[in-house]
PDB file of N, CA and C in Angstrom:
ATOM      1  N   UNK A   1      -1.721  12.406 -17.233  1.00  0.00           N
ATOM      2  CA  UNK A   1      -1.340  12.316 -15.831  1.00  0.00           C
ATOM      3  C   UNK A   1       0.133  11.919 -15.739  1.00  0.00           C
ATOM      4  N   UNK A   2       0.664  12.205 -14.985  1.00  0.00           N
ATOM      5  CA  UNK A   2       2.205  12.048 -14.396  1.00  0.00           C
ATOM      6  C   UNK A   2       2.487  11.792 -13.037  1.00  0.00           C
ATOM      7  N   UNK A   3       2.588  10.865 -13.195  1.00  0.00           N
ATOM      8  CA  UNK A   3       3.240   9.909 -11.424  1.00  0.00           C
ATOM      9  C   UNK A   3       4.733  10.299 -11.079  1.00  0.00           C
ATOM     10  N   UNK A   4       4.421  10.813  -9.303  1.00  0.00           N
ATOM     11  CA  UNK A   4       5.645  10.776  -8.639  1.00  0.00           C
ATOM     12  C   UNK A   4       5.564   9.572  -7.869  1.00  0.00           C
ATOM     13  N   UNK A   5       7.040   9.113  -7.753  1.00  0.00           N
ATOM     14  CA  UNK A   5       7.442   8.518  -6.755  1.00  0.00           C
ATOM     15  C   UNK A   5       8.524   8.944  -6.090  1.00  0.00           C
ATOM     16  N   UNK A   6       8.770   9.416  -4.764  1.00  0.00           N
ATOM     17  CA  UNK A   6       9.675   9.402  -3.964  1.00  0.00           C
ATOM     18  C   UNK A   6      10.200   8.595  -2.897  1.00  0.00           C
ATOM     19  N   UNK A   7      11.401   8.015  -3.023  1.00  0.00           N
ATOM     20  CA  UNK A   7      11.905   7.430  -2.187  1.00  0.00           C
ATOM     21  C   UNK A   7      12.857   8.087  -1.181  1.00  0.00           C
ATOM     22  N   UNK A   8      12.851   8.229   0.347  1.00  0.00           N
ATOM     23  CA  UNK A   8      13.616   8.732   0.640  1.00  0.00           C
ATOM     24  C   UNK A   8      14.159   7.970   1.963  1.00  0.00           C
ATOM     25  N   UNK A   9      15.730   7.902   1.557  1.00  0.00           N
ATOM     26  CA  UNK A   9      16.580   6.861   2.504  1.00  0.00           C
ATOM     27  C   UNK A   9      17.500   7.901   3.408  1.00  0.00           C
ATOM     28  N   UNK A  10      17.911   7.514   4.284  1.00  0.00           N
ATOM     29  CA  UNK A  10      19.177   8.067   5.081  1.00  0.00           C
ATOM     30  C   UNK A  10      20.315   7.979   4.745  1.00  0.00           C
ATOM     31  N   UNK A  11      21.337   8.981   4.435  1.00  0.00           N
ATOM     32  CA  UNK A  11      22.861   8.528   4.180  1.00  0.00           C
ATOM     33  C   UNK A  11      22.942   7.453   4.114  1.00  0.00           C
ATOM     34  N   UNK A  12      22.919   6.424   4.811  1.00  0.00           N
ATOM     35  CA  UNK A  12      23.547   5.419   5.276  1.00  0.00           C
ATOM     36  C   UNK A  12      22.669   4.243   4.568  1.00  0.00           C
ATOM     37  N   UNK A  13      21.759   4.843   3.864  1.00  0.00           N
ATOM     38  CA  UNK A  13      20.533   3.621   2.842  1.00  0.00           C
ATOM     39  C   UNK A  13      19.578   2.774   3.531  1.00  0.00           C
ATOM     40  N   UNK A  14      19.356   3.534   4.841  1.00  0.00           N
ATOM     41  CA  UNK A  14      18.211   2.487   5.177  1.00  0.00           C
ATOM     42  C   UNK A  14      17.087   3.644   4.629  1.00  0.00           C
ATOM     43  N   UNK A  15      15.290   2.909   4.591  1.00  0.00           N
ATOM     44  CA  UNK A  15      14.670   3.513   4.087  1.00  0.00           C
ATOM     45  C   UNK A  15      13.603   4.231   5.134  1.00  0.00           C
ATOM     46  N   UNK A  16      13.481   5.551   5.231  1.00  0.00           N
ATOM     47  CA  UNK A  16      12.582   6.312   5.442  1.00  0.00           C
ATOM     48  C   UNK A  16      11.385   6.443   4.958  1.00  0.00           C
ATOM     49  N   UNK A  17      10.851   6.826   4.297  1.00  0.00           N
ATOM     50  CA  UNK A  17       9.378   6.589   3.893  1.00  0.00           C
ATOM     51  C   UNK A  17       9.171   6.915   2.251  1.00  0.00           C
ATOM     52  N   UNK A  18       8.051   6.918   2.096  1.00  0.00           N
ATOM     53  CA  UNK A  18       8.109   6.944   0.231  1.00  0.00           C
ATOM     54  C   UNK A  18       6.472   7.820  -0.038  1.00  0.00           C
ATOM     55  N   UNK A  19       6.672   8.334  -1.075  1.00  0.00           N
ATOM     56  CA  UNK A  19       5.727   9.287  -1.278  1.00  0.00           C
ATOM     57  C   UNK A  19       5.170   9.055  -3.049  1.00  0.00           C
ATOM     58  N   UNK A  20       4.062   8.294  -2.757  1.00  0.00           N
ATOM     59  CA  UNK A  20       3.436   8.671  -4.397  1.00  0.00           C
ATOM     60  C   UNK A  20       2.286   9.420  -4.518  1.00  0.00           C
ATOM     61  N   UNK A  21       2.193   9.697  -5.685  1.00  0.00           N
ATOM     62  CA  UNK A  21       1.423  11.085  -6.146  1.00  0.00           C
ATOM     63  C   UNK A  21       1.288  11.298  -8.032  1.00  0.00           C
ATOM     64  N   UNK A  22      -0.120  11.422  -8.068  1.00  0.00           N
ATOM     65  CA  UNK A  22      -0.451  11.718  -9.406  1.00  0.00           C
ATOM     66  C   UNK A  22      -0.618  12.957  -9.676  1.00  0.00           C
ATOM     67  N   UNK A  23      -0.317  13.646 -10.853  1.00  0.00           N
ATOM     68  CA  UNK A  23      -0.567  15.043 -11.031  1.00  0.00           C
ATOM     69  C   UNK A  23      -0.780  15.042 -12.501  1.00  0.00           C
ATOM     70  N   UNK A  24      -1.392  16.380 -13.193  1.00  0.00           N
ATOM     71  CA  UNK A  24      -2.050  16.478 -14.208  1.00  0.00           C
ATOM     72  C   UNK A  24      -0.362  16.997 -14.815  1.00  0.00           C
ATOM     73  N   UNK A  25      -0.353  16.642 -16.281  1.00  0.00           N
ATOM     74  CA  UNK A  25       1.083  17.066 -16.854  1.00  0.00           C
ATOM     75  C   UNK A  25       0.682  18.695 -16.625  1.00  0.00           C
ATOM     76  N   UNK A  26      -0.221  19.433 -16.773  1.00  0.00           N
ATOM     77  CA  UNK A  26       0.059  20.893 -17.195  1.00  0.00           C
ATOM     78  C   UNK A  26      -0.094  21.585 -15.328  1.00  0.00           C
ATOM     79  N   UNK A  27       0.157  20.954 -14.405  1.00  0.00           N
ATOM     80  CA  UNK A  27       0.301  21.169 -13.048  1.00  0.00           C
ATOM     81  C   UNK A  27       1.493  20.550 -12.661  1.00  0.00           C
ATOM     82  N   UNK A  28       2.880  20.539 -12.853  1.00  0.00           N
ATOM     83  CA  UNK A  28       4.188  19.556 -12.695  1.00  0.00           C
ATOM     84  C   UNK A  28       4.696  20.320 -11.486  1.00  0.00           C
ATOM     85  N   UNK A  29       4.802  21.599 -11.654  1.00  0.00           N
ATOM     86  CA  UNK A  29       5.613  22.778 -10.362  1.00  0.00           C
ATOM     87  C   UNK A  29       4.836  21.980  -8.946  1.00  0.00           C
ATOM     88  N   UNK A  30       3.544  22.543  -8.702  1.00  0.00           N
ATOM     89  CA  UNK A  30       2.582  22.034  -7.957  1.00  0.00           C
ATOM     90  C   UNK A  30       3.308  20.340  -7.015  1.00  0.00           C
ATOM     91  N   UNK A  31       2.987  19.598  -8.649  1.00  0.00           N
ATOM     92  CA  UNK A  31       3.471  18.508  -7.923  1.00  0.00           C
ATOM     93  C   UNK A  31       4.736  17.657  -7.648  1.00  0.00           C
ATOM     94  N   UNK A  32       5.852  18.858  -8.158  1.00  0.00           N
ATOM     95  CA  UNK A  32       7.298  18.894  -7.808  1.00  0.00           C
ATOM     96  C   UNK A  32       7.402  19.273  -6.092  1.00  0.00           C
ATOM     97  N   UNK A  33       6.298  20.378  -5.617  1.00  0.00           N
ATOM     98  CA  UNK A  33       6.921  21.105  -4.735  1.00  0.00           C
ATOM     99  C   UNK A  33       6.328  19.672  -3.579  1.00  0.00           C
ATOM    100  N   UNK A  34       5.047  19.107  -3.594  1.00  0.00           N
ATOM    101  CA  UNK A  34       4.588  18.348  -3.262  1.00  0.00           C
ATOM    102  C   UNK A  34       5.549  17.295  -2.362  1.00  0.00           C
ATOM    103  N   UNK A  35       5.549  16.714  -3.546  1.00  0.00           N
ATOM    104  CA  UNK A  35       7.185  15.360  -3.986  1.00  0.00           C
ATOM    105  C   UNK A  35       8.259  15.933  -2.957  1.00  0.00           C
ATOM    106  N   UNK A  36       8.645  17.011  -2.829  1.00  0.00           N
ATOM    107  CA  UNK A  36       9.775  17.618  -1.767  1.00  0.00           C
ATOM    108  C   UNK A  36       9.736  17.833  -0.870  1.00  0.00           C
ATOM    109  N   UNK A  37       8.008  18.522  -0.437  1.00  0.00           N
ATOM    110  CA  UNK A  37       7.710  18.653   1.014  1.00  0.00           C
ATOM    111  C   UNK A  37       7.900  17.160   1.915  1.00  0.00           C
ATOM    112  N   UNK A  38       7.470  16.218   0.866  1.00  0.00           N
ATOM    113  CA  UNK A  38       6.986  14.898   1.595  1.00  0.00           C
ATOM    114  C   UNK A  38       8.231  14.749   2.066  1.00  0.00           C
ATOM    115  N   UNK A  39       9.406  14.583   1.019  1.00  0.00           N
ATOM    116  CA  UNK A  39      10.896  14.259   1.659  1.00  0.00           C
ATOM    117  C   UNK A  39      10.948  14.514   2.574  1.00  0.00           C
ATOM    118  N   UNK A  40      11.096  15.899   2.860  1.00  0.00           N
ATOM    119  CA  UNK A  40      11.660  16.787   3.963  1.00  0.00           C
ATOM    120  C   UNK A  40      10.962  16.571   5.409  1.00  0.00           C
ATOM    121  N   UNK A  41       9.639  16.541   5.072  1.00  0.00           N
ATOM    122  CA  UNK A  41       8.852  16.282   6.219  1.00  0.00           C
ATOM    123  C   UNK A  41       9.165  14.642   7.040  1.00  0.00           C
ATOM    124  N   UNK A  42       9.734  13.796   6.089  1.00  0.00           N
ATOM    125  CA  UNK A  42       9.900  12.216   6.637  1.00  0.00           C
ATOM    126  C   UNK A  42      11.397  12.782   6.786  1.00  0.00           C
ATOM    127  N   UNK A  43      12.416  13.253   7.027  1.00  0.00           N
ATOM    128  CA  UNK A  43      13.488  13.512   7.212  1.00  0.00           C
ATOM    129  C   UNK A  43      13.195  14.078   8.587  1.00  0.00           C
ATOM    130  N   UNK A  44      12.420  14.686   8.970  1.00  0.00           N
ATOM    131  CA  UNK A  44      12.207  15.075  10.434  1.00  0.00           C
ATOM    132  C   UNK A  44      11.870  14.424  11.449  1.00  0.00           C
ATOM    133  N   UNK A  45      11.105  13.945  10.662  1.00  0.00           N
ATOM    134  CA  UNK A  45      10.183  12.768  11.963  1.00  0.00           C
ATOM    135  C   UNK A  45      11.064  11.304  11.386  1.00  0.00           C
ATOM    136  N   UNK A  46      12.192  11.242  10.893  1.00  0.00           N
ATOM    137  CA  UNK A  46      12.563   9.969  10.905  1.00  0.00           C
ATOM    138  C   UNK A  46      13.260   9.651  12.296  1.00  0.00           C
ATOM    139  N   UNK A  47      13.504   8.494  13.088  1.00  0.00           N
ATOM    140  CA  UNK A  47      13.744   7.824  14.044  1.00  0.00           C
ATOM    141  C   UNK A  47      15.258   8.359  14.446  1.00  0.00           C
ATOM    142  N   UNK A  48      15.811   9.000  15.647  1.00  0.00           N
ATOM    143  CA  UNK A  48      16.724   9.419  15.793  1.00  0.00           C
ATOM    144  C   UNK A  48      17.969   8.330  15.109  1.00  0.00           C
ATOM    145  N   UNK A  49      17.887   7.234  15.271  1.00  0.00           N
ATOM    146  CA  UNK A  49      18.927   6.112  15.227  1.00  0.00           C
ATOM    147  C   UNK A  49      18.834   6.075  13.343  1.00  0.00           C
ATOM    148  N   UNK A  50      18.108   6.364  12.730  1.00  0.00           N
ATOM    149  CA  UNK A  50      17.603   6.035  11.052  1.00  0.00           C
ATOM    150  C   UNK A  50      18.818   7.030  10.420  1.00  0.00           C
ATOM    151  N   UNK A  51      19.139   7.709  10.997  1.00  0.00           N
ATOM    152  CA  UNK A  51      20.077   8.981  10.095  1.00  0.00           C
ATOM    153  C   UNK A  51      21.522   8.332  10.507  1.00  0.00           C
ATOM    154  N   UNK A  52      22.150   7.695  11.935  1.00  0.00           N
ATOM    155  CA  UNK A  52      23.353   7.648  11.890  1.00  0.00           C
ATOM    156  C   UNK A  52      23.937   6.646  11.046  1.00  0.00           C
TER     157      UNK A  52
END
């Protein structure tokens, strides 16, 4: 097994939300693309004021 953790902050280093996740080593793509959606998706819905 292989653990993600994602942390994802705003430019400016405050923190947005965090994403963990286990995945089987011979499934890594899978749980790469995973790991990125989560980013992206807390980058949207983060708090208008969290990005400046």
């Amino acid at each position: 097994m292989v653990s993600t953790v994602v942390i994802v902050t705003s430019p400016q280093g405050h923190y947005l939300a965090a994403s963990i996740t286990a995945c089987r080593a011979n499934e890594l793509k899978p749980c790469a693309v995973r790991a990125v959606a989560a980013a992206k998706l807390a980058l949207l819905v983060a708090p208008n004021g969290a990005t400046t």
